[in-house]
Structure formats: C-alpha cells, structure tokens
Protein backbone atom coordinates (compact mmCIF):
# COMPACT_ATOMS: atom_id res chain seq x y z
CA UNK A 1 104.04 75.34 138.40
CA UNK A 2 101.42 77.05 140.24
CA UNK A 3 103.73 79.72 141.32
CA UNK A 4 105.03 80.64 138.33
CA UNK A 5 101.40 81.45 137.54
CA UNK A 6 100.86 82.99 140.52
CA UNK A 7 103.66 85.67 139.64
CA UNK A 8 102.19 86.64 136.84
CA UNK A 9 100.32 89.57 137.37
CA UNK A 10 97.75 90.63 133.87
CA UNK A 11 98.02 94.47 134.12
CA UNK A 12 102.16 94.45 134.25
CA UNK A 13 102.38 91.96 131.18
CA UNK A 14 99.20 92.91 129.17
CA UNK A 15 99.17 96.16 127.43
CA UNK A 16 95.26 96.47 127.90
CA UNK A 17 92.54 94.19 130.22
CA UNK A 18 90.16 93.38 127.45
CA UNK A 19 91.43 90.86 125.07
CA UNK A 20 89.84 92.10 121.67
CA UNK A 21 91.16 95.62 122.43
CA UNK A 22 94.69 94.19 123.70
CA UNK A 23 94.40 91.87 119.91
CA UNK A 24 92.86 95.51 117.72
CA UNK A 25 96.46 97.28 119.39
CA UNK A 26 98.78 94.06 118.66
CA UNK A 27 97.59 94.13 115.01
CA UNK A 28 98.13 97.85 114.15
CA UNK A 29 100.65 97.73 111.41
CA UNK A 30 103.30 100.44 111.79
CA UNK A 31 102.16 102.94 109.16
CA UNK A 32 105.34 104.28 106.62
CA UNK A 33 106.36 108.23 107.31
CA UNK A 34 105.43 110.54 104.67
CA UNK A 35 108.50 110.87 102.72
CA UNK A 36 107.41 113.42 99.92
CA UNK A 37 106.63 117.05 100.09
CA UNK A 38 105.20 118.01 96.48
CA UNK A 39 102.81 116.03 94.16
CA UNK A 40 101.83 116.35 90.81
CA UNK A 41 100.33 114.69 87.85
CA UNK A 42 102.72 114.38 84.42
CA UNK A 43 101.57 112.80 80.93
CA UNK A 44 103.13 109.95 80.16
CA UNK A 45 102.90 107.44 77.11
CA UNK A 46 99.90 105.24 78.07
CA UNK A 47 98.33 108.12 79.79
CA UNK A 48 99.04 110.07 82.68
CA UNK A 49 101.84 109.29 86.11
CA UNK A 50 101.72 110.46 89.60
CA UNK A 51 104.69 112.07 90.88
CA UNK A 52 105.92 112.10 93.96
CA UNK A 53 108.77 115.12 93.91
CA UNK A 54 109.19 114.73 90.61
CA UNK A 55 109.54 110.79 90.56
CA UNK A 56 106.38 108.68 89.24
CA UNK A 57 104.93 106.38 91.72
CA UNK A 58 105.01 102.64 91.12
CA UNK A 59 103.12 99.68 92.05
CA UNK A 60 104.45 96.84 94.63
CA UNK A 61 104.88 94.98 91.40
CA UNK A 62 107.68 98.11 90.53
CA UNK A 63 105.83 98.83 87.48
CA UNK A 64 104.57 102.70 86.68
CA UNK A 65 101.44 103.91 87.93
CA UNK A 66 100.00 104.89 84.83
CA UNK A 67 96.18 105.93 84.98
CA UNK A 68 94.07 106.49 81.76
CA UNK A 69 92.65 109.77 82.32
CA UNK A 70 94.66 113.16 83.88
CA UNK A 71 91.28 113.46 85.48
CA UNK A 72 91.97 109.57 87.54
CA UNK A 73 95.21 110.77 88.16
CA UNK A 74 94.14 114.29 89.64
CA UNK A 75 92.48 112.19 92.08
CA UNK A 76 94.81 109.75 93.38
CA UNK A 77 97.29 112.59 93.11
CA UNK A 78 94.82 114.37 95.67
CA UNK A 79 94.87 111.20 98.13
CA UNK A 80 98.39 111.49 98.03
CA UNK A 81 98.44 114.98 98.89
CA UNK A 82 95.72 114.65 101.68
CA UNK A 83 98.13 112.26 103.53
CA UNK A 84 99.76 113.74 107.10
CA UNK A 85 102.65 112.59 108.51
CA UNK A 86 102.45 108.64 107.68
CA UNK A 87 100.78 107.10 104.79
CA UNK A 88 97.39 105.51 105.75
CA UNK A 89 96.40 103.30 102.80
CA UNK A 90 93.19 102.78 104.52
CA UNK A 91 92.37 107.23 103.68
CA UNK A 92 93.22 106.32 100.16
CA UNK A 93 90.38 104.29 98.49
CA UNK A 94 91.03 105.03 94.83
C-alpha cells in the first residue's frame, strides 16, 4: 500500500497545488457558445418578446419570455447583446 502512495506524485495528478483553487477550477461550469448574431425586441400579446435572430427567447420552463414593458425588454435585449463569445449568465443580472 505504501508504494502505491509513494507513486503518486501531487503536481502530475493535480491540476493546481492549492486545494480551494484546484476545487474554484473543478467547479467552472462549461459556459454555452454564443449562438445568435442579431437581437431585437418585438410586441407581442401580453407585452413585449426578445428575439434572438428573429426567434423569441424562452424560459427553461419552454414558455415565452414575455416582459411587460418594451422598456424591460430593451434591457434584457441589451444583456443579450453585450454577451461575447459564450453566454455568461452571471453578466446578465436582469
């Protein structure tokens, strides 16, 4: 048993020395890619949608996004636009 420990060397199998850095870099979710290119804001019946080319962005639920104001929706239609190359829920506090 003891040489199987002995083997074991921490910097080849750990990605980092200090355990609550190595445990902040082994929870990192894998952010999703950016998969639009234009947004916009479009009435709809109960008030106004955010589109995402030209489709209108739902909830994890899959119901419509609907916001009561065009004003709410110009703004979480701007955190969508603001987003780089992945989607960072964390930038997008509305």
């Amino acid at each position: 048993m003891r040489d199987i420990l002995n083997d074991l060397e921490a910097g080849k199998q750990l990605s980092d020395p200090d355990p609550v850095r190595r445990a902040q870099i082994q929870m990192k979710t894998h952010l999703p890619k950016r998969f639009y290119k234009a947004v916009s804001v479009a009435p709809a019946e109960a008030g106004f949608a955010v589109h995402l080319d030209g489709k209108p962005v739902r909830t994890p639920g899959k119901a419509l996004l609907i916001l009561p104001t065009e004003k709410a929706a110009a703004l979480v239609a701007g955190e969508f636009a603001a987003q780089g190359e992945t989607i960072d829920p964390m930038t997008m506090p509305v």
